[in-house]
C-alpha atoms as a PDB file:
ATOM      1  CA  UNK A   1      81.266 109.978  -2.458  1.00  0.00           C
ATOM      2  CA  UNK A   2      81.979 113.046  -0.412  1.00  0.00           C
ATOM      3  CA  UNK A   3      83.191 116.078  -1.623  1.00  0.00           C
ATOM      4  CA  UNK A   4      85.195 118.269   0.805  1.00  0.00           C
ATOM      5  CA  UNK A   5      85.067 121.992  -0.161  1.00  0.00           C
ATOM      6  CA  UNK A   6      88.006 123.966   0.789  1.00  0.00           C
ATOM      7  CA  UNK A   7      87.873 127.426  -0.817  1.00  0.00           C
ATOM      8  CA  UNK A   8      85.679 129.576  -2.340  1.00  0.00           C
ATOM      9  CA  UNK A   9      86.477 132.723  -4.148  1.00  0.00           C
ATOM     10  CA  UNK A  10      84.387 134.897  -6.802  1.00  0.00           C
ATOM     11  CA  UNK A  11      81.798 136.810  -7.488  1.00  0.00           C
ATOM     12  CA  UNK A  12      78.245 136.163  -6.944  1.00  0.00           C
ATOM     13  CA  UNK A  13      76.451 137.886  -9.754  1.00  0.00           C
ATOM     14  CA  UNK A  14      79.576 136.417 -12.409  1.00  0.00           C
ATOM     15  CA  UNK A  15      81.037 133.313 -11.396  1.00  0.00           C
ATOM     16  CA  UNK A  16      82.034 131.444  -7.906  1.00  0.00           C
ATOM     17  CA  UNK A  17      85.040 128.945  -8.090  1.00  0.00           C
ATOM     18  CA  UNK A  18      85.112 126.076  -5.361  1.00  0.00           C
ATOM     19  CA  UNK A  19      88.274 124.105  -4.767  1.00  0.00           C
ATOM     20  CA  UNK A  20      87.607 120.861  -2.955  1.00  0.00           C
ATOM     21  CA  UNK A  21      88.652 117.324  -2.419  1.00  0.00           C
ATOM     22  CA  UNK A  22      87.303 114.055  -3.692  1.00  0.00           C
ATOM     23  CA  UNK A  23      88.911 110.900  -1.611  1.00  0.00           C
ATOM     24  CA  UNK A  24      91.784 113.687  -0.488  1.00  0.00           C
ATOM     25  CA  UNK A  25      92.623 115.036  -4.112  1.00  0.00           C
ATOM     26  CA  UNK A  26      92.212 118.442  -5.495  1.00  0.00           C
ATOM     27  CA  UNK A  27      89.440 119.102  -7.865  1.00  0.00           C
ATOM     28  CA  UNK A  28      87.923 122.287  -8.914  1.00  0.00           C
ATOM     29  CA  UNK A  29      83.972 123.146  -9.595  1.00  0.00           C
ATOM     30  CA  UNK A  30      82.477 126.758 -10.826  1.00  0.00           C
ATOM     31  CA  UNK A  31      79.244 128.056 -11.299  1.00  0.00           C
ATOM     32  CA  UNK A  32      78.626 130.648 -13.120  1.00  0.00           C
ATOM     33  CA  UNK A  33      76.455 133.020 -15.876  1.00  0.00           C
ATOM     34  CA  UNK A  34      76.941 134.610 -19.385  1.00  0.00           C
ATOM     35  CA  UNK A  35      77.481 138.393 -18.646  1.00  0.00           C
ATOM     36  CA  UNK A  36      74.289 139.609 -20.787  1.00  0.00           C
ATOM     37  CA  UNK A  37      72.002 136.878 -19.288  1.00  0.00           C
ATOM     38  CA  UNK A  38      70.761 136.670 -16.205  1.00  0.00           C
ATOM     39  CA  UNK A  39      70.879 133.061 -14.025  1.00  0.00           C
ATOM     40  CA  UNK A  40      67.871 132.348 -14.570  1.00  0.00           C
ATOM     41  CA  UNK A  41      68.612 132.297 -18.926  1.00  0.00           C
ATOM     42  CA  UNK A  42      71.912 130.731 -18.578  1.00  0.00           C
ATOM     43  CA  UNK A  43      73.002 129.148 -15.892  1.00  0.00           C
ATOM     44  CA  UNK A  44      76.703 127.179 -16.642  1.00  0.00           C
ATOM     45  CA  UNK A  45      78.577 124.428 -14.436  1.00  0.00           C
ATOM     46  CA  UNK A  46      81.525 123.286 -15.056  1.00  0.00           C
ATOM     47  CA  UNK A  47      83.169 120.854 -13.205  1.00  0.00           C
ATOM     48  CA  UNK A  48      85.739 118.228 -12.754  1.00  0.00           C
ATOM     49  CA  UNK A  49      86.071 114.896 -14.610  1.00  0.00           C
ATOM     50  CA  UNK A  50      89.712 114.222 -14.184  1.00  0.00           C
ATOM     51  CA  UNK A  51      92.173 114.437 -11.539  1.00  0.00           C
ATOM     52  CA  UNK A  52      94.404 116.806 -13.241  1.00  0.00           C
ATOM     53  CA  UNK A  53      95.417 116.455 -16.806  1.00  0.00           C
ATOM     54  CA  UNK A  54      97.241 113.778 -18.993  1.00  0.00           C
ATOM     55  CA  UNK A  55      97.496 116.107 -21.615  1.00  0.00           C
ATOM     56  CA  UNK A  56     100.541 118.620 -20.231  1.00  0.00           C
ATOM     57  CA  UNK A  57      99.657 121.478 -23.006  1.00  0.00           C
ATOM     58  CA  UNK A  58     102.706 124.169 -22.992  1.00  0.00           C
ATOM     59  CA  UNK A  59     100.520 127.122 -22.127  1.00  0.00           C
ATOM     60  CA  UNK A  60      98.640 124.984 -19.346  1.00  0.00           C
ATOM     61  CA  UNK A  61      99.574 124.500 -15.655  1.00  0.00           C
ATOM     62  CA  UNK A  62      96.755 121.687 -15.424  1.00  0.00           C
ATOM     63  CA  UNK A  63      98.883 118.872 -16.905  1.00  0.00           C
ATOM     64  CA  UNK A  64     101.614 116.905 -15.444  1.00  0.00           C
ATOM     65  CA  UNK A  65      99.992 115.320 -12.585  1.00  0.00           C
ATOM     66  CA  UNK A  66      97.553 113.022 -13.914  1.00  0.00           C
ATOM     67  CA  UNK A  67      96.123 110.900 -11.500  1.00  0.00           C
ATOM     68  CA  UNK A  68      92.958 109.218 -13.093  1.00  0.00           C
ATOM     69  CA  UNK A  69      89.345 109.676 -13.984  1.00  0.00           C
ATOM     70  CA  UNK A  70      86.851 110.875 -11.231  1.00  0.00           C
ATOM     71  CA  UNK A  71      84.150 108.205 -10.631  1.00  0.00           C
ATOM     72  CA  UNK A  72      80.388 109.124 -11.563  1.00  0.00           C
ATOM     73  CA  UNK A  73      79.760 109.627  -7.706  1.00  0.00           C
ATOM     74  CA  UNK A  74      82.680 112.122  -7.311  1.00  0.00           C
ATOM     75  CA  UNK A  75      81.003 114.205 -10.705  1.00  0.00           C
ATOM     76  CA  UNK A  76      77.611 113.982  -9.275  1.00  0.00           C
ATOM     77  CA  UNK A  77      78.253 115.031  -6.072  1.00  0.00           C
ATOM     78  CA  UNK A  78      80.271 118.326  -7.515  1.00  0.00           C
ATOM     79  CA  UNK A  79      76.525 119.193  -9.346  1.00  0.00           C
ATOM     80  CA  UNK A  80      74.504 118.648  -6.431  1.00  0.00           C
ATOM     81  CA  UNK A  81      77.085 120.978  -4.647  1.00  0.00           C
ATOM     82  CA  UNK A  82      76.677 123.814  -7.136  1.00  0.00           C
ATOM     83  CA  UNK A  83      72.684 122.956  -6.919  1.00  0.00           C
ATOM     84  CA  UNK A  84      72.418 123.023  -3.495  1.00  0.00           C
ATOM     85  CA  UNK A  85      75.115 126.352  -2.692  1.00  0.00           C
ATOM     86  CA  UNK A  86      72.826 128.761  -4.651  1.00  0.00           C
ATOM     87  CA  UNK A  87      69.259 126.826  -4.306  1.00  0.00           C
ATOM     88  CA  UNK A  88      69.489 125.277  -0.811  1.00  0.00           C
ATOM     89  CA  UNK A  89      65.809 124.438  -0.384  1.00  0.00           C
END
């Protein structure tokens, strides 16, 4: 499943955030470390499981447009991105 990156933004040594698109639709992935720790001691990915949110929490501008789980594929390929932007070998 490919994954389509359309922005980046961030900073290198704290935390990169990728927009992209699974099967056309927005998702977001970031990589990123704990302040005090260097990348090599904590390392943290987050990325997308859902495209957007079924919740629609007050507070949030993630919910209200709820359109489904992303498939195993579409999560895998969001790691191997993170993986393969800052280890490319």
């Amino acid at each position: 499943m490919p994954l389509r990156v359309i922005a980046r933004a961030g900073a290198d040594d704290i935390a990169v955030v990728y927009l992209a698109e699974i099967d056309g639709r927005p998702i977001e992935c970031v990589e990123s470390t704990q302040p005090t720790l260097s990348r090599e001691e904590k390392w943290v990915l987050m990325v997308s499981t859902l495209y957007g949110c079924p919740v629609g929490c007050a507070m949030c501008d993630a919910g209200g447009d709820y359109r489904g789980r992303i498939p195993a594929e579409g999560i895998l390929a969001q790691i191997d991105h993170l993986v393969l932007s800052r280890y490319p070998d």
